[in-house]
C-alpha atoms as a PDB file:
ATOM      1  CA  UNK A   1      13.473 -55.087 -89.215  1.00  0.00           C
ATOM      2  CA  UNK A   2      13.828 -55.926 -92.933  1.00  0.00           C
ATOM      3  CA  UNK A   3      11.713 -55.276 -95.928  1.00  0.00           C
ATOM      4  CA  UNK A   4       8.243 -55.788 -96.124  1.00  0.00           C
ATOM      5  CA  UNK A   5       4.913 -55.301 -98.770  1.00  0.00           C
ATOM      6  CA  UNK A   6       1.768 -55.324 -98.246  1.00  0.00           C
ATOM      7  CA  UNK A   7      -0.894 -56.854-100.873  1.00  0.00           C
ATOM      8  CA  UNK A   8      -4.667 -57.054-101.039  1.00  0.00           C
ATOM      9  CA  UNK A   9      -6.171 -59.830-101.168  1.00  0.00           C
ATOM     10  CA  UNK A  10      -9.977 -60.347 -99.779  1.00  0.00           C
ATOM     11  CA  UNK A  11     -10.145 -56.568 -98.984  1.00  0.00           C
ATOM     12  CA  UNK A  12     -13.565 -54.914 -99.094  1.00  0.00           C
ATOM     13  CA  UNK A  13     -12.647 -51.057 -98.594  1.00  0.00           C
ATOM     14  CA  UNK A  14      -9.426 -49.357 -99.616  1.00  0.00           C
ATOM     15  CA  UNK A  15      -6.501 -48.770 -96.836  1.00  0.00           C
ATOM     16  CA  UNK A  16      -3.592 -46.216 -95.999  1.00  0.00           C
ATOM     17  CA  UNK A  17      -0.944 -48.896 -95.220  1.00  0.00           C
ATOM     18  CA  UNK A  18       1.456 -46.666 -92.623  1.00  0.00           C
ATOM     19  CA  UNK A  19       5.324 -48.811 -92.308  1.00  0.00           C
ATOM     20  CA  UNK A  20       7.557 -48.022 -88.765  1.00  0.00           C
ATOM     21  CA  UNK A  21      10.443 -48.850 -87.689  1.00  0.00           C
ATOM     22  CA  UNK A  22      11.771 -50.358 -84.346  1.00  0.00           C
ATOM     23  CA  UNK A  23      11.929 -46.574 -82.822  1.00  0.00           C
ATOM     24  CA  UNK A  24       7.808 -46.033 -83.504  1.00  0.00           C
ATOM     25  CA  UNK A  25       9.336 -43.790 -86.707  1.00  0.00           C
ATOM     26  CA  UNK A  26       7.106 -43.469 -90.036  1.00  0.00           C
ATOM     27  CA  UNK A  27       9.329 -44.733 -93.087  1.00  0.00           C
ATOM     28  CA  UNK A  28       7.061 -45.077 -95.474  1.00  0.00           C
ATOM     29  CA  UNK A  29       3.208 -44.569 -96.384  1.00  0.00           C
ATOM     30  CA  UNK A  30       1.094 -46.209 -98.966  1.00  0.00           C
ATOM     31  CA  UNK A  31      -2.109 -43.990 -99.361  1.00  0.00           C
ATOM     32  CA  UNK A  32      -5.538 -45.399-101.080  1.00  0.00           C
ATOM     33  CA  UNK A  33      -4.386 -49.009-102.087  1.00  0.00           C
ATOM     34  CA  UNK A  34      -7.237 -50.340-104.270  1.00  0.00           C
ATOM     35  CA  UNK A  35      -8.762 -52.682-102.359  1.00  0.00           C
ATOM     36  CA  UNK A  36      -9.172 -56.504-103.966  1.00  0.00           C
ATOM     37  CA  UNK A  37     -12.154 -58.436-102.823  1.00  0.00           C
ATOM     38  CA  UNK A  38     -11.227 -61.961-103.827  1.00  0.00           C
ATOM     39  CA  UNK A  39      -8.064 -64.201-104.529  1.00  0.00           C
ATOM     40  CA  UNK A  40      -6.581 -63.848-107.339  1.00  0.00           C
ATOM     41  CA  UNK A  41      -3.419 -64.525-108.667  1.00  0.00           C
ATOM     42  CA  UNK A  42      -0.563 -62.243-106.881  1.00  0.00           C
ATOM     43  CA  UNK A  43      -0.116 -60.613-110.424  1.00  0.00           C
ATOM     44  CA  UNK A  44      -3.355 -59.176-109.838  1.00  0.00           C
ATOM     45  CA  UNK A  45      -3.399 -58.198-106.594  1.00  0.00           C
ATOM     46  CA  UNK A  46      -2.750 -54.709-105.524  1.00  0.00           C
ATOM     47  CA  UNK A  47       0.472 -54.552-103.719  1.00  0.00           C
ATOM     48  CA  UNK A  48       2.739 -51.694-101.795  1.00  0.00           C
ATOM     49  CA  UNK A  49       6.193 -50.931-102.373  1.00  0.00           C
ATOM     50  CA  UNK A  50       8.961 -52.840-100.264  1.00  0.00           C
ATOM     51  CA  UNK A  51       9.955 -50.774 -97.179  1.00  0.00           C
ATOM     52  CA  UNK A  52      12.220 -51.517 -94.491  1.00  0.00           C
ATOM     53  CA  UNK A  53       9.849 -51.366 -91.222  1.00  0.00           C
ATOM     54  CA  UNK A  54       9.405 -53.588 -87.898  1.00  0.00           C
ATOM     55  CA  UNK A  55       5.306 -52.392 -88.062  1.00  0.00           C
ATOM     56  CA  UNK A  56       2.526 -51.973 -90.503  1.00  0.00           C
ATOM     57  CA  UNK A  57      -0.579 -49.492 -89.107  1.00  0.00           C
ATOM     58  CA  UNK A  58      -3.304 -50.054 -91.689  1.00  0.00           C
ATOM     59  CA  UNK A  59      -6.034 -47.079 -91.400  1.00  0.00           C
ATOM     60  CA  UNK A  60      -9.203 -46.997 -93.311  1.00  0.00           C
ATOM     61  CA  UNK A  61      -8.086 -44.648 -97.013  1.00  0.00           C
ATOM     62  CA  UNK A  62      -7.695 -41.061 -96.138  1.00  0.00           C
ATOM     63  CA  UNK A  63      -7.075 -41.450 -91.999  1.00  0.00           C
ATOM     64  CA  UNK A  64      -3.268 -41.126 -93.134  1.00  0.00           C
ATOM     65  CA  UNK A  65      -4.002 -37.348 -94.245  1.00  0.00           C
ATOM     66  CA  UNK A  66      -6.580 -36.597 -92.153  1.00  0.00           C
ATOM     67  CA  UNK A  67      -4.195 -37.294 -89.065  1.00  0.00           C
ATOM     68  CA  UNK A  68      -1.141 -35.614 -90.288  1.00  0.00           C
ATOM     69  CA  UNK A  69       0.405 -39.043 -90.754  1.00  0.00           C
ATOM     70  CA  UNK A  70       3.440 -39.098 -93.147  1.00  0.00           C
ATOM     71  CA  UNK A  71       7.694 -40.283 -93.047  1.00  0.00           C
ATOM     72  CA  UNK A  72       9.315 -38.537 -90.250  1.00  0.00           C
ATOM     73  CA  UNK A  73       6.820 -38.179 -87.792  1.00  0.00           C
ATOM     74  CA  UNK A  74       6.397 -40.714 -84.785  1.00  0.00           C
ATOM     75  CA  UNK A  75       3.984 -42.953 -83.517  1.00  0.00           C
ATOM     76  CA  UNK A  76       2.948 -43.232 -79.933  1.00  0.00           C
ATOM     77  CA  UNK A  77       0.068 -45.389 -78.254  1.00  0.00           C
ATOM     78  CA  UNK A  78      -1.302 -43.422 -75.111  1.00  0.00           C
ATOM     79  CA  UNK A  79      -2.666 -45.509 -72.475  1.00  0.00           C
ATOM     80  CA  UNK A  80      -5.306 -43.115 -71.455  1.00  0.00           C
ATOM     81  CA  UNK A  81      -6.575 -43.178 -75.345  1.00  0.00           C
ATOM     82  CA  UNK A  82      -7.215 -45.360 -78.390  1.00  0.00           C
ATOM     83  CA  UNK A  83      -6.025 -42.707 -80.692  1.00  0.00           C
ATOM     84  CA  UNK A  84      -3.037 -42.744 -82.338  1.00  0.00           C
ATOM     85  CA  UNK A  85      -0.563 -39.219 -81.443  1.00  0.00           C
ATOM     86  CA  UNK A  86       2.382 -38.017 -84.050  1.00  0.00           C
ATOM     87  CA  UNK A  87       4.898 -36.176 -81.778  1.00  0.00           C
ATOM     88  CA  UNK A  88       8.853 -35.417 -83.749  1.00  0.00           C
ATOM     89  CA  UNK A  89      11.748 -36.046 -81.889  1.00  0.00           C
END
């Protein structure tokens, strides 16, 4: 686990970039980053904040909210399902 950004590049639709740690734990979320749909120099490019995560989720903009998706909250895959679930500990 150690810091980590996101950027843009060759994007056609803006994302909610969602960061977790090694326990499936939301540290961090980057709502609506502008999407970027070329290369471009990295000064350019849209980028998130550092954050110290093991996993990046990247959901279409607005599926952060939507789902109740925000730092605290944790992430778990069901088997039975391909939707995420938010359950606290």
């Amino acid at each position: 686990m150690g810091p980590m950004a996101f950027w843009m590049p060759n994007t056609f639709f803006n994302l909610d970039i969602i960061f977790i740690d090694k326990d499936l734990r939301v540290v961090a979320v980057e709502e609506n980053m502008k999407h970027f749909e070329k290369k471009g120099p990295p000064e350019e490019v849209p980028m998130t904040k550092q954050h110290h995560a093991q996993y990046v989720l990247e959901l279409k903009a607005g599926q952060a909210k939507k789902f109740g998706i925000k730092p605290g909250k944790f992430i778990k895959w069901s088997d039975k399902s391909e939707k995420v679930k938010l359950f606290r500990k």
